[in-house]
Each structure stands twice: as structure tokens, then as C-alpha cells.
N, C-alpha and C. Protein backbone atom coordinates (compact mmCIF):
# COMPACT_ATOMS: atom_id res chain seq x y z
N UNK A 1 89.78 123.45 1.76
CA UNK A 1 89.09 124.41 2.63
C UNK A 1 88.90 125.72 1.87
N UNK A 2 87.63 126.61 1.92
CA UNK A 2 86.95 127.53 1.03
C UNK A 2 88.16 128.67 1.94
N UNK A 3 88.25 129.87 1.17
CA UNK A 3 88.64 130.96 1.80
C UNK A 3 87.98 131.55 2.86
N UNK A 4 86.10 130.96 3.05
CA UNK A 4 85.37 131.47 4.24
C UNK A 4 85.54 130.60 4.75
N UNK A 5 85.39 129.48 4.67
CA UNK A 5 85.57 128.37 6.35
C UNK A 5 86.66 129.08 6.32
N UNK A 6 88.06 129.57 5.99
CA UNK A 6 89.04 129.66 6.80
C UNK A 6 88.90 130.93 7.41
N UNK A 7 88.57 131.44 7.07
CA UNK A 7 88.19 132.81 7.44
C UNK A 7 87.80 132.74 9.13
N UNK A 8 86.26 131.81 9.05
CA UNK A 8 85.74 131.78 10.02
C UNK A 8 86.30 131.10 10.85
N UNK A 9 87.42 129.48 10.69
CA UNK A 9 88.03 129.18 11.71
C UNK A 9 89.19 129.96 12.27
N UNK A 10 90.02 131.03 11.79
CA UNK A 10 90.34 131.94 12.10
C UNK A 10 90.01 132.90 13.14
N UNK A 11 88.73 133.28 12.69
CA UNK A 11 88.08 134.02 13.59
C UNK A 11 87.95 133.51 14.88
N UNK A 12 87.44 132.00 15.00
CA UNK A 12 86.94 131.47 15.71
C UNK A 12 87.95 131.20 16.76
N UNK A 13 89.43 130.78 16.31
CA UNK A 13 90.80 130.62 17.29
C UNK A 13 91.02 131.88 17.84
N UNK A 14 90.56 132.95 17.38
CA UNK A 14 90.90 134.36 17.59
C UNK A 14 89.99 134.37 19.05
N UNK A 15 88.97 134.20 19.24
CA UNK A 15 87.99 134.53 20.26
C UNK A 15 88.08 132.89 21.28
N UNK A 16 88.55 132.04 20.83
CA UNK A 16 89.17 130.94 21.42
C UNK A 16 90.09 131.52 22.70
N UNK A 17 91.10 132.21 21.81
CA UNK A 17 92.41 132.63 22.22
C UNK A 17 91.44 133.84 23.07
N UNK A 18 91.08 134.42 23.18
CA UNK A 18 91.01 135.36 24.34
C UNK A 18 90.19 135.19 25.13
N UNK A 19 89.14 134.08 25.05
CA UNK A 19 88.36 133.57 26.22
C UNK A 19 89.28 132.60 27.20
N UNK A 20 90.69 131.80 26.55
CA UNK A 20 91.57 131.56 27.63
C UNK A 20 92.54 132.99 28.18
N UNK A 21 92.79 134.06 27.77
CA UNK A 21 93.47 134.86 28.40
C UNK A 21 92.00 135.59 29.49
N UNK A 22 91.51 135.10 29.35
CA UNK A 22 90.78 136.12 29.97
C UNK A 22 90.58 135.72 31.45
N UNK A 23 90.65 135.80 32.22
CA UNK A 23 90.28 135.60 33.79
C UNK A 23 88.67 135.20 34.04
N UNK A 24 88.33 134.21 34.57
CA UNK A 24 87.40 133.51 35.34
C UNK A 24 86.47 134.53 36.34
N UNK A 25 86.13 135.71 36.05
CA UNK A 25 85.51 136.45 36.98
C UNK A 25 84.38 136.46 36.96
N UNK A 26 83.12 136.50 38.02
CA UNK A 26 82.01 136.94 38.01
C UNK A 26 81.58 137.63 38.73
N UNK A 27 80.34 138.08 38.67
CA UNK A 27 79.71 138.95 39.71
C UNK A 27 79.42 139.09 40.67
N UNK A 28 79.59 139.42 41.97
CA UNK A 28 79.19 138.81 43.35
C UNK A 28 78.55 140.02 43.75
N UNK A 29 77.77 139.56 45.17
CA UNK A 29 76.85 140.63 45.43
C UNK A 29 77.65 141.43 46.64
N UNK A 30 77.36 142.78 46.53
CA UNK A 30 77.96 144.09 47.26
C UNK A 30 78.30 143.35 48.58
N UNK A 31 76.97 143.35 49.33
CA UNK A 31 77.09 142.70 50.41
C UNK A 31 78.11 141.50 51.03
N UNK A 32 78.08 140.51 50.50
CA UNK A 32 78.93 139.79 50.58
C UNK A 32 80.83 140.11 50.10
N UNK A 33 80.74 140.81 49.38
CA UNK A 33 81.75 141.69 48.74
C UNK A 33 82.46 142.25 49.99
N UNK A 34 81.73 143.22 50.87
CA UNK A 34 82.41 143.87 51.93
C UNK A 34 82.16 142.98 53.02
N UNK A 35 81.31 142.21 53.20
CA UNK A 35 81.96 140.93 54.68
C UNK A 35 83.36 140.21 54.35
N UNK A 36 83.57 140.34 52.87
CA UNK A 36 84.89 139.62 52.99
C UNK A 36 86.49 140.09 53.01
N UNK A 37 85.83 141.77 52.87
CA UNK A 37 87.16 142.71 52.57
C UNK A 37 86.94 142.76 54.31
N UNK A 38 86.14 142.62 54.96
CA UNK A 38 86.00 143.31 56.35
C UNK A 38 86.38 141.96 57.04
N UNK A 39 86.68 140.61 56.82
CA UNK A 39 87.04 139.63 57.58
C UNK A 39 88.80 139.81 57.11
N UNK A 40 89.28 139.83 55.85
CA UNK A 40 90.00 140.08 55.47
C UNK A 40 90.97 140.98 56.15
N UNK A 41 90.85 142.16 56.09
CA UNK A 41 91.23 142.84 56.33
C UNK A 41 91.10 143.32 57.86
N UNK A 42 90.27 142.61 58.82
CA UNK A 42 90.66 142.60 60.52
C UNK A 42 91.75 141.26 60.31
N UNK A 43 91.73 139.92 59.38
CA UNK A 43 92.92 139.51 59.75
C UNK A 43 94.23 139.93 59.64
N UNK A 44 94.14 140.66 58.26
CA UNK A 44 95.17 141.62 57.96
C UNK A 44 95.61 142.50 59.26
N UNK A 45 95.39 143.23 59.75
CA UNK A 45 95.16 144.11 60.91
C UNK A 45 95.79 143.61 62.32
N UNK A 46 95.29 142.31 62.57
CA UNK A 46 95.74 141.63 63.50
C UNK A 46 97.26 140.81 63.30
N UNK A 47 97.35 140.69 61.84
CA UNK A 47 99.12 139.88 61.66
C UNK A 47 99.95 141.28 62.13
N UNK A 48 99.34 142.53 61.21
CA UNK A 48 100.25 143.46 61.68
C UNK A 48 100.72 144.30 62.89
N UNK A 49 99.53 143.50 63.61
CA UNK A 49 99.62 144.68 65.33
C UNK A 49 100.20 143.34 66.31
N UNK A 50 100.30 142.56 65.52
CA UNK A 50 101.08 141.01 66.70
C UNK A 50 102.33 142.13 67.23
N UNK A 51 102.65 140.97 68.24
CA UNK A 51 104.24 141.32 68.57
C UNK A 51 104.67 140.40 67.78
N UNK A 52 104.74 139.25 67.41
CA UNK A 52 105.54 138.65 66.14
C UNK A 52 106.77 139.42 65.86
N UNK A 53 108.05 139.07 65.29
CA UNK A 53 108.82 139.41 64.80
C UNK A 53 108.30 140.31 62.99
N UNK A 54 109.19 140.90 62.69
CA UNK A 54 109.10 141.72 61.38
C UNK A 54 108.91 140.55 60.13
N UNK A 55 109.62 139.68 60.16
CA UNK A 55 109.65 138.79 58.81
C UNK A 55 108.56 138.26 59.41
N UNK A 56 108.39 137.25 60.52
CA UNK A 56 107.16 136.35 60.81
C UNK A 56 105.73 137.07 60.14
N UNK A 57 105.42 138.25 60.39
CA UNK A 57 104.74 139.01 60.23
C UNK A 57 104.54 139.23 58.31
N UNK A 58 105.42 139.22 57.95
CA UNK A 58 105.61 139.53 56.40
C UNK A 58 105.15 137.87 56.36
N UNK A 59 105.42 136.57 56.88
CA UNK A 59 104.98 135.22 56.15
C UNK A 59 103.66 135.55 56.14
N UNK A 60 103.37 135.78 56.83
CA UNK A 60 101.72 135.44 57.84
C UNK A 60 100.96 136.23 56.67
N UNK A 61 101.21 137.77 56.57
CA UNK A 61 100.26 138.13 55.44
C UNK A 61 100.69 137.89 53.92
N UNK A 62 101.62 137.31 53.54
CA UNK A 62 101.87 136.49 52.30
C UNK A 62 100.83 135.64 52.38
N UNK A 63 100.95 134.60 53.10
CA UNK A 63 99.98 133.21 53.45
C UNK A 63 98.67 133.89 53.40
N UNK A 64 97.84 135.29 53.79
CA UNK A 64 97.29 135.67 53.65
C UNK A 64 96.53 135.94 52.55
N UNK A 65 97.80 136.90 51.47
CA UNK A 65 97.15 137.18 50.04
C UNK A 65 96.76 135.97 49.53
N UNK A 66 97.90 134.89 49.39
CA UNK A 66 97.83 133.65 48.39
C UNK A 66 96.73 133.17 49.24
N UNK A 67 95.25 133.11 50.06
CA UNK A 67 94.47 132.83 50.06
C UNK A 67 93.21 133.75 49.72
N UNK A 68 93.73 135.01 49.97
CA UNK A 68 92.51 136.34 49.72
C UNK A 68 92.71 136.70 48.17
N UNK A 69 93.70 137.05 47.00
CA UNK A 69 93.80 137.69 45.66
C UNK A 69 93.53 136.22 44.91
N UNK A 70 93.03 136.81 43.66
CA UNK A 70 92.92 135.89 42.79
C UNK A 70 94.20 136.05 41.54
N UNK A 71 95.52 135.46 42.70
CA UNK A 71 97.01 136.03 41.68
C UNK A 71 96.57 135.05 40.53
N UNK A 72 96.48 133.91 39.70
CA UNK A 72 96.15 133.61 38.30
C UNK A 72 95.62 134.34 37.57
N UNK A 73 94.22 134.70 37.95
CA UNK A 73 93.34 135.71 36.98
C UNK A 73 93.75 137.01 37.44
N UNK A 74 94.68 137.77 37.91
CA UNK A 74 95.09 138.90 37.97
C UNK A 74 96.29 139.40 37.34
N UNK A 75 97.44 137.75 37.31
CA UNK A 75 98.35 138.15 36.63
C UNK A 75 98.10 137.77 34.81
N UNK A 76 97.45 136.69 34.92
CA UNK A 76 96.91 136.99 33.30
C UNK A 76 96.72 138.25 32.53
N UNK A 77 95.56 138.43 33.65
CA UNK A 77 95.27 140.29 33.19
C UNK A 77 96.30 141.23 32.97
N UNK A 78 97.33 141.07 34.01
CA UNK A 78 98.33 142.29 33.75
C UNK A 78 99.37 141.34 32.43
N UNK A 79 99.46 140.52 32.06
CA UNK A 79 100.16 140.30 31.35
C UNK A 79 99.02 140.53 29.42
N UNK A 80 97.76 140.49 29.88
CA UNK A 80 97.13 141.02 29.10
C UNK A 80 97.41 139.95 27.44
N UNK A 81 97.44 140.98 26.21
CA UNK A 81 97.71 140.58 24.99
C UNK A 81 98.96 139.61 25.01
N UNK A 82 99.72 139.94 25.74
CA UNK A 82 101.06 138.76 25.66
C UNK A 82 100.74 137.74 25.94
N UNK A 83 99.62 137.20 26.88
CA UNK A 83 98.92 136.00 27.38
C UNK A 83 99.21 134.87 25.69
N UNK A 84 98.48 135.32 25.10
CA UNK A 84 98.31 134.37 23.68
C UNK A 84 99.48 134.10 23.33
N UNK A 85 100.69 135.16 22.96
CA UNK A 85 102.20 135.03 22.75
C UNK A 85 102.65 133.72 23.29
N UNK A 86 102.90 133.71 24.10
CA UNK A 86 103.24 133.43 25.51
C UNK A 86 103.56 131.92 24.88
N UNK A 87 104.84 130.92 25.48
CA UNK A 87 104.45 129.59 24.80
C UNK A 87 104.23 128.47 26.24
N UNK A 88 103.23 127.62 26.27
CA UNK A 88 103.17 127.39 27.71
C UNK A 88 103.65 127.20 28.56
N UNK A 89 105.30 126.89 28.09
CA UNK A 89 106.18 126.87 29.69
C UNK A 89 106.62 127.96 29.92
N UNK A 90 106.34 129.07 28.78
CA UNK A 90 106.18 130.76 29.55
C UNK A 90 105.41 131.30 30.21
N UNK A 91 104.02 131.19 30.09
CA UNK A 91 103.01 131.25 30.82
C UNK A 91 103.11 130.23 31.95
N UNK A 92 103.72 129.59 32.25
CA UNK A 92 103.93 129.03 33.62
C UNK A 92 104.38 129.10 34.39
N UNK A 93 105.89 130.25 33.82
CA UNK A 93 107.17 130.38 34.61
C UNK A 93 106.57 131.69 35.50
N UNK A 94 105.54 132.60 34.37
CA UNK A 94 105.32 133.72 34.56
C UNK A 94 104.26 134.19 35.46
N UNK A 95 103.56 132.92 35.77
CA UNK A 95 102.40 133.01 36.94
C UNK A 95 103.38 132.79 38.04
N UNK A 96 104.20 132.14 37.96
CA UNK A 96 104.56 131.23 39.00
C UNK A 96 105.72 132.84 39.78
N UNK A 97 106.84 133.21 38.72
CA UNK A 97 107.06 134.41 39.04
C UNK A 97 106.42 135.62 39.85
N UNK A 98 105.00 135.92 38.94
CA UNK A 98 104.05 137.03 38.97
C UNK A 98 104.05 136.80 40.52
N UNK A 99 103.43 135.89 40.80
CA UNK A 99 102.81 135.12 42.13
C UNK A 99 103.65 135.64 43.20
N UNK A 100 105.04 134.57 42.85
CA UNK A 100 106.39 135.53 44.27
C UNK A 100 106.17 136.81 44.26
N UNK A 101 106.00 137.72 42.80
CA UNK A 101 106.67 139.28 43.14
C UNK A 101 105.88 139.81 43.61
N UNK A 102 104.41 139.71 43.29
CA UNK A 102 103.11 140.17 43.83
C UNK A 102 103.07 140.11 45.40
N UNK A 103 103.28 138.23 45.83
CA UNK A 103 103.80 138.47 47.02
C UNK A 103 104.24 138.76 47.96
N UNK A 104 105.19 139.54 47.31
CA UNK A 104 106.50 139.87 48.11
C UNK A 104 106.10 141.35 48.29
N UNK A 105 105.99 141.64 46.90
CA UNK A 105 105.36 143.46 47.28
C UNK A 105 104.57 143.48 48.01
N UNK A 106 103.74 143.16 47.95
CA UNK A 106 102.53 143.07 48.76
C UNK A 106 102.94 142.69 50.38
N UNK A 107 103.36 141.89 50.69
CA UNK A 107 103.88 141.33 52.13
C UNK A 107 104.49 142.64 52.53
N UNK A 108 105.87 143.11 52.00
CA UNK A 108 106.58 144.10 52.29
C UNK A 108 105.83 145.58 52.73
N UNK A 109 104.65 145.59 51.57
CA UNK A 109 104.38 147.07 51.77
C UNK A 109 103.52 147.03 53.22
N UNK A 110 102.51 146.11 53.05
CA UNK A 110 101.42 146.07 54.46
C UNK A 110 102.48 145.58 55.88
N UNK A 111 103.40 144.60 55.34
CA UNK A 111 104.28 144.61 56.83
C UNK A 111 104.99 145.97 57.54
N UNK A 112 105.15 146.84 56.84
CA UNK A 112 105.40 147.79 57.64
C UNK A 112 104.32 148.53 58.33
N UNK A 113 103.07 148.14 58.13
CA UNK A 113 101.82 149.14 58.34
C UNK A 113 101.64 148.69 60.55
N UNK A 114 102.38 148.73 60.82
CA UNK A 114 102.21 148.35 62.71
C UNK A 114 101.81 149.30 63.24
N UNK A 115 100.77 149.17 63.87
CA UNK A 115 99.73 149.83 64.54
C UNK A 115 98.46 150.34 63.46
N UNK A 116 98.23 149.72 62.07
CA UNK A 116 97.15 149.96 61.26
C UNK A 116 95.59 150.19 61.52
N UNK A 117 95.01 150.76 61.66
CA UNK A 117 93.50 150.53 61.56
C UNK A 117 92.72 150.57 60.70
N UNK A 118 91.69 150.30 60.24
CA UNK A 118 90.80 150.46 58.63
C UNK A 118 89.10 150.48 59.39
N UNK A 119 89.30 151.07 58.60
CA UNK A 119 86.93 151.56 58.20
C UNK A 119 86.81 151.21 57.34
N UNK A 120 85.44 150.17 57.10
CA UNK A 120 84.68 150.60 56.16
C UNK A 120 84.16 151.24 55.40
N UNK A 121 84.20 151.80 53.77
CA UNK A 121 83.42 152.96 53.67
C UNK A 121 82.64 152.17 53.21
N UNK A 122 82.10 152.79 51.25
CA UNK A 122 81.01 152.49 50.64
C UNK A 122 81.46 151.01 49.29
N UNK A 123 80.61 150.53 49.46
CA UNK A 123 80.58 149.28 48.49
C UNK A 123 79.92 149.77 47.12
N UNK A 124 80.91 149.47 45.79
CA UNK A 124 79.55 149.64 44.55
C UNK A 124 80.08 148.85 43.63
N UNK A 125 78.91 148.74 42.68
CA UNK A 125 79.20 147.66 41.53
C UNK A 125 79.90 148.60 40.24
N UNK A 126 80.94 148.06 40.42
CA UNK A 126 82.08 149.16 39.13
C UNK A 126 81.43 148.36 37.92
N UNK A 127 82.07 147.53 37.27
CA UNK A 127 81.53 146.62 36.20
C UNK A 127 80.56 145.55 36.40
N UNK A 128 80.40 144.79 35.23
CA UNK A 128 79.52 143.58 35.03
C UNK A 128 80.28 142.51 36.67
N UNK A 129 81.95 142.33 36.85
CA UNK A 129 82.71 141.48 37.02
C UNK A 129 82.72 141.89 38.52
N UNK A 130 82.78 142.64 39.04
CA UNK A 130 83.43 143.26 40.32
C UNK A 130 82.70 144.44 40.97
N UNK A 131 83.27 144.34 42.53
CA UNK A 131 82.50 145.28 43.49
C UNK A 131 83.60 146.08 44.03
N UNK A 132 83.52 147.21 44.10
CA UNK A 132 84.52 148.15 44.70
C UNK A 132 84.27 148.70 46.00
N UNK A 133 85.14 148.05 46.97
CA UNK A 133 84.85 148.33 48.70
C UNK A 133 86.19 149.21 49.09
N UNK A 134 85.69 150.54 49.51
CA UNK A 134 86.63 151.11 49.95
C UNK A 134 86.68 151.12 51.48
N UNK A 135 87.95 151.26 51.63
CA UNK A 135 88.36 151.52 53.22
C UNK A 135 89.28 152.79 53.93
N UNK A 136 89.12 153.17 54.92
CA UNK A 136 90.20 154.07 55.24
C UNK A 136 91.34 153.35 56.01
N UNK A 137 92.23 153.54 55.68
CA UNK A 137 93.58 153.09 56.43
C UNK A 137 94.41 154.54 57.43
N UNK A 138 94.19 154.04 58.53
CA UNK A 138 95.54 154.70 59.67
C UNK A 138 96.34 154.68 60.13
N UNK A 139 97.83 154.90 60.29
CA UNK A 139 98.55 154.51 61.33
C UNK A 139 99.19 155.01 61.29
N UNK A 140 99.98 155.23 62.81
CA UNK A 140 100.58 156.00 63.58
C UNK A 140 101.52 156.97 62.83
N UNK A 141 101.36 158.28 62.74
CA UNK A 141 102.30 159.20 61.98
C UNK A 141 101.82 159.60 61.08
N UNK A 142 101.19 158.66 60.50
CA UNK A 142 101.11 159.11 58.88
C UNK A 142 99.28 159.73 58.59
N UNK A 143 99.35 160.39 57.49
CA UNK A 143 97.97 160.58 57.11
C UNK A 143 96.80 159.34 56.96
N UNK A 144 96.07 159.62 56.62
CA UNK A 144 94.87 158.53 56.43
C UNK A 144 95.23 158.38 54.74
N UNK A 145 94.67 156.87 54.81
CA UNK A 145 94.90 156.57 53.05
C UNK A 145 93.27 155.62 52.51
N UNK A 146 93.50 156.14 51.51
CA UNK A 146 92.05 154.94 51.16
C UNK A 146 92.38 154.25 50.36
N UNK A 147 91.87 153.08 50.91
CA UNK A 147 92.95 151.63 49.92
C UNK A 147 91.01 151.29 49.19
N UNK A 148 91.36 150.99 47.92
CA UNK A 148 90.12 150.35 47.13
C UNK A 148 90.58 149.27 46.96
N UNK A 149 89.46 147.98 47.45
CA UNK A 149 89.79 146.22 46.69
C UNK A 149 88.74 145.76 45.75
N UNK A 150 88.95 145.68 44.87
CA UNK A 150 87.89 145.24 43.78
C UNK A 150 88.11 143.79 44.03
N UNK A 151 86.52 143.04 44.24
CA UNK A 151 86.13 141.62 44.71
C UNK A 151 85.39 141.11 43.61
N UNK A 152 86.17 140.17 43.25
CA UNK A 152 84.69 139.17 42.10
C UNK A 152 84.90 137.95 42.45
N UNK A 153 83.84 137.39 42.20
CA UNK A 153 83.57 135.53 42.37
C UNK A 153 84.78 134.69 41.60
N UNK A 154 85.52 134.33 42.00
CA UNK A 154 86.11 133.57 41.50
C UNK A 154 85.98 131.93 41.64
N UNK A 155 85.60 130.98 40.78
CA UNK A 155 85.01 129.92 41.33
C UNK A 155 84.28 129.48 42.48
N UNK A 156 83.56 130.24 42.47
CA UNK A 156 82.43 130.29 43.81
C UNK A 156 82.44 131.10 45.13
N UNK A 157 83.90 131.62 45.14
CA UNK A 157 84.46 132.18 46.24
C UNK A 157 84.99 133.87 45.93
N UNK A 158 84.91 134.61 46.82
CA UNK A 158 85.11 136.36 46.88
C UNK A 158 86.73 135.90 47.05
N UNK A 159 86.86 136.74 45.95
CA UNK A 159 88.77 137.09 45.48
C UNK A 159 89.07 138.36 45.61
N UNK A 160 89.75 139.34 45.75
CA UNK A 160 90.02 140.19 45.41
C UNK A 160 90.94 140.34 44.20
N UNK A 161 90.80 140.97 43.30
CA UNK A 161 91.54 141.03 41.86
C UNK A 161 92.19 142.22 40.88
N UNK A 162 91.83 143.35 42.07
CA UNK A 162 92.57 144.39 42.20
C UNK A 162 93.02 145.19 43.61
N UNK A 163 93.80 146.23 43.67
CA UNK A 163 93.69 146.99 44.69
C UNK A 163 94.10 148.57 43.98
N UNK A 164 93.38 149.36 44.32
CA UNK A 164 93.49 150.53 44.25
C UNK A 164 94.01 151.41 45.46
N UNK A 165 95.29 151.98 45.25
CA UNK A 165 95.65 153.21 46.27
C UNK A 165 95.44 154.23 46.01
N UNK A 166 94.77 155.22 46.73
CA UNK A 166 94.97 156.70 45.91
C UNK A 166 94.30 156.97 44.92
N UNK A 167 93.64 156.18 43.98
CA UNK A 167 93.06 156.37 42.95
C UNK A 167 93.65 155.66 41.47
N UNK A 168 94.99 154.76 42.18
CA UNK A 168 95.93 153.79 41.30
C UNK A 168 95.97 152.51 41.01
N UNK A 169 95.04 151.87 40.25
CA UNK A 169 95.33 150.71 40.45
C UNK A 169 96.34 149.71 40.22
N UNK A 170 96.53 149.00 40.92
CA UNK A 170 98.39 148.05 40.95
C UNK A 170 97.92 147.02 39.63
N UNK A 171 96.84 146.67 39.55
CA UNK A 171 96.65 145.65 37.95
C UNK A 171 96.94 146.89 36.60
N UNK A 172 96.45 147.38 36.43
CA UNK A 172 96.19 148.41 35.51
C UNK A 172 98.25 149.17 35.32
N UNK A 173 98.43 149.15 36.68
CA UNK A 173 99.77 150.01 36.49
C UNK A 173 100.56 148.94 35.78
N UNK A 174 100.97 147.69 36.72
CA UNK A 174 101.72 146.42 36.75
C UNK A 174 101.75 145.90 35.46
N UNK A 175 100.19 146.34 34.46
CA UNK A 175 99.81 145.65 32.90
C UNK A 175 100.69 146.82 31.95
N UNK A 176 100.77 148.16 32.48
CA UNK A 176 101.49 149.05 31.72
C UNK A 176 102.89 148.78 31.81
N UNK A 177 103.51 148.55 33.13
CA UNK A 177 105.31 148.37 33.04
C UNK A 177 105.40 146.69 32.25
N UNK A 178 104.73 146.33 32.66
CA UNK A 178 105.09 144.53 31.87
C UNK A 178 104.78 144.73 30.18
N UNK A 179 103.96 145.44 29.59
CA UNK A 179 104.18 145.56 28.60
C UNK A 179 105.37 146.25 27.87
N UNK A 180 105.50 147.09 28.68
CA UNK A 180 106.54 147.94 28.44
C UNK A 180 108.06 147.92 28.05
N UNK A 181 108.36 146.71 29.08
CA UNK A 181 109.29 145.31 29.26
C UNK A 181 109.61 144.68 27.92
N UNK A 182 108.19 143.72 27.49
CA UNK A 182 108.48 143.30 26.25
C UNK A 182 108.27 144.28 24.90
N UNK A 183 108.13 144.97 24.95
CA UNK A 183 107.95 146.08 23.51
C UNK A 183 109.46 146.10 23.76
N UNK A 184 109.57 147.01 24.66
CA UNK A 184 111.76 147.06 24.75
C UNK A 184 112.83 146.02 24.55
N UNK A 185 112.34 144.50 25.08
CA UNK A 185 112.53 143.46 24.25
C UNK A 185 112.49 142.63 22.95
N UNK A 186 112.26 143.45 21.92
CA UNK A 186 111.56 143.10 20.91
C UNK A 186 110.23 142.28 20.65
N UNK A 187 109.64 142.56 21.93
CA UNK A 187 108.01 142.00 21.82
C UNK A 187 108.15 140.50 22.22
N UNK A 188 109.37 140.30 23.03
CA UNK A 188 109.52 139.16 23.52
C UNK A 188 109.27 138.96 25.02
N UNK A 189 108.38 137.98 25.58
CA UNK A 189 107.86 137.56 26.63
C UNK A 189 109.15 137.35 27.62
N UNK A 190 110.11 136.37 26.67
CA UNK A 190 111.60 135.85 27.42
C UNK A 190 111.82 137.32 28.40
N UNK A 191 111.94 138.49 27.47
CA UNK A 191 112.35 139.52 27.88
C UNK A 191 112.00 140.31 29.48
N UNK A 192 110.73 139.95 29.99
CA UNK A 192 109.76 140.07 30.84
C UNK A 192 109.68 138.92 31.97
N UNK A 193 110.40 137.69 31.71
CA UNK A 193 110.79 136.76 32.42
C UNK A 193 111.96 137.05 33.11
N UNK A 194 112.98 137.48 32.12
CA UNK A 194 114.46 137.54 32.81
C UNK A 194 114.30 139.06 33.62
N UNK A 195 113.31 139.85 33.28
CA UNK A 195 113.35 141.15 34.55
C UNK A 195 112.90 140.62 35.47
N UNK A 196 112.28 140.06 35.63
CA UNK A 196 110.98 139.34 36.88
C UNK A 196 112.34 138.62 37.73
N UNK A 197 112.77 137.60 37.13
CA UNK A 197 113.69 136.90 37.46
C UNK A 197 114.82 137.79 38.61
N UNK A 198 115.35 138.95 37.35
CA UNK A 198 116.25 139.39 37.96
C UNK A 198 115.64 140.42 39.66
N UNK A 199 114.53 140.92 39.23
CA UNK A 199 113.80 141.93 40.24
C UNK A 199 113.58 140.95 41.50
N UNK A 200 112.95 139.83 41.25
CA UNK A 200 113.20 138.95 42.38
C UNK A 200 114.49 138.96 43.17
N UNK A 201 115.38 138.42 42.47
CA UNK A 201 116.84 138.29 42.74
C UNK A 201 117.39 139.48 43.70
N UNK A 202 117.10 140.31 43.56
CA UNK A 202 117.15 141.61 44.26
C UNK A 202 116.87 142.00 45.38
N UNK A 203 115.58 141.29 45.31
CA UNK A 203 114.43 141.62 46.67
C UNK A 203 115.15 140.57 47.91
């Protein structure tokens, strides 16, 4: 083999390798974008204003996300450059992880939201990939908040694949502490497993 074929098959595993880290997203249209944050999110609305018990309430919008987020192509993303690292029964442990903790945060934070209401605001096309539908959130006591859900097509179907609070997004933050993890680990993935592990353990 010449020093350029290797060159170029090199190259070629290189862009291999990041068209599998990369998430399955496409473009969907505005419109449809906010009928689904707005069906979404009256079901959302309605788990939390049940009389249901407190945990029942936390299943119900778990069962919720794991049908509304696109947790695979979201936790890829936050796991980012380590994706390639990764050896595949790490990348398996680590979706499968990502998935509970995402869950769980997520369940926890909106289960306390009882007596919630949300508006519609404005829909726009942020990137090539995604639509950004904001909403206002209310409830009882507290100030008004505007929650942003960034929606893209995910195999034919509206995912949500971020959420923005405040102006924060939880992919973008979640990709900064998980890296953070393994750099302090010696750039080891293991390292980022056994926090996950243990942070679970906790919850």
C-alpha cells in the first residue's frame, strides 16, 4: 500500500468515524415542529395537574420523554468526540445509563411543576437540523420561565433533541461536564461510566 492510498484510507475512517457519532437528524418544518411541542406538552401538563400520586406522576412523564426526546442521538451528542473512543460495550452501557439519568432528571424536575401552564410563543429554524419552539411556563408561586425545545426529524418522526432553560441548553451543558469527567480520568470513558453509575446510585 502507497503512502497516499493510506493516507486516503485514513482519511476516509476518519469521516467514517464521525458520520457514526453523529446523530440521525433532519429538518422538519416549523409548523409541524410546534403541533408537536403543543401536543406534547398539554400531555405533559395534564400528567402534572392529575391528582395521581407524586411518583405515579414522575412514571407517567418518564414514559413520556422516552417517547417525545430523541435520548440516542442526544446522548451521542453530549458524549460528543468520546463517541469514537468509546469501545462498543461502552457505548452501550453509556446510552443505556445516559437514558436512566436523563430520565430521571427530567421526570424529577417537571414532576414537581403541579399546577403548570405553558403558551406558545414563536417557532424558528436555528440550523440546517432543527426548529426552536419556545414556550412560557407558569406555576403557582413562582415567576414565569421560558423553556426552548429544539425539534428535528428523527426517522420520520418530530423528536425533541434539546431543551433550553433560560437561555441554557441541557445538551450543550451535559457535553461540557461529561467531558470534563473523562479528561479528569485520564481521557478514559470507564471514568464517565463509573460517575453515571455512581450518580444514579444516589438518585
Amino acid at each position: 500500500m502507497t503512502p497516499n492510498s493510506m493516507t486516503r484510507r485514513a482519511a476516509l475512517l476518519s469521516l467514517t468515524a464521525l458520520a457514526c457519532a453523529r446523530p440521525a437528524w433532519a429538518a422538519i418544518d416549523p409548523s409541524r415542529a410546534t403541533a408537536f411541542v403543543e401536543q406534547t406538552g398539554n400531555e405533559m401538563v395534564r400528567i402534572l395537574n392529575s391528582d395521581a400520586p407524586v411518583e405515579r406522576r414522575r412514571e407517567q412523564v418518564a414514559a413520556l420523554l422516552r417517547r417525545a426526546v430523541d435520548i440516542e442521538g442526544v446522548g451521542r451528542f453530549v458524549l460528543g468526540r468520546w463517541w469514537r473512543q468509546a469501545t462498543p460495550s461502552e457505548q452501550q452501557e453509556y446510552l443505556r445509563l445516559f437514558e436512566e439519568t436523563l430520565v430521571r432528571n427530567l421526570a424529577g424536575r417537571f414532576g414537581e411543576f403541579q399546577g403548570a401552564r405553558f403558551a406558545l410563543g414563536r417557532s424558528q429554524q436555528r440550523t440546517e437540523d432543527d426548529v426552536l419552539v419556545t414556550t412560557v411556563v407558569e406555576r403557582p408561586g413562582s415567576p414565569a420561565a421560558t423553556l426552548d425545545w429544539r425539534v428535528a426529524d428523527v426517522g420520520g418522526q418530530p423528536r425533541i433533541v434539546d431543551l433550553v432553560a433560560e437561555g441554557t441548553s441541557l445538551r450543550l451543558t451535559q457535553r461540557s461536564e461529561y467531558s470534563a469527567v473523562i479528561t479528569r480520568g485520564n481521557n478514559r470513558v470507564a471514568a464517565l461510566l463509573e460517575a453515571m453509575r455512581a450518580q444514579l446510585a444516589r438518585m
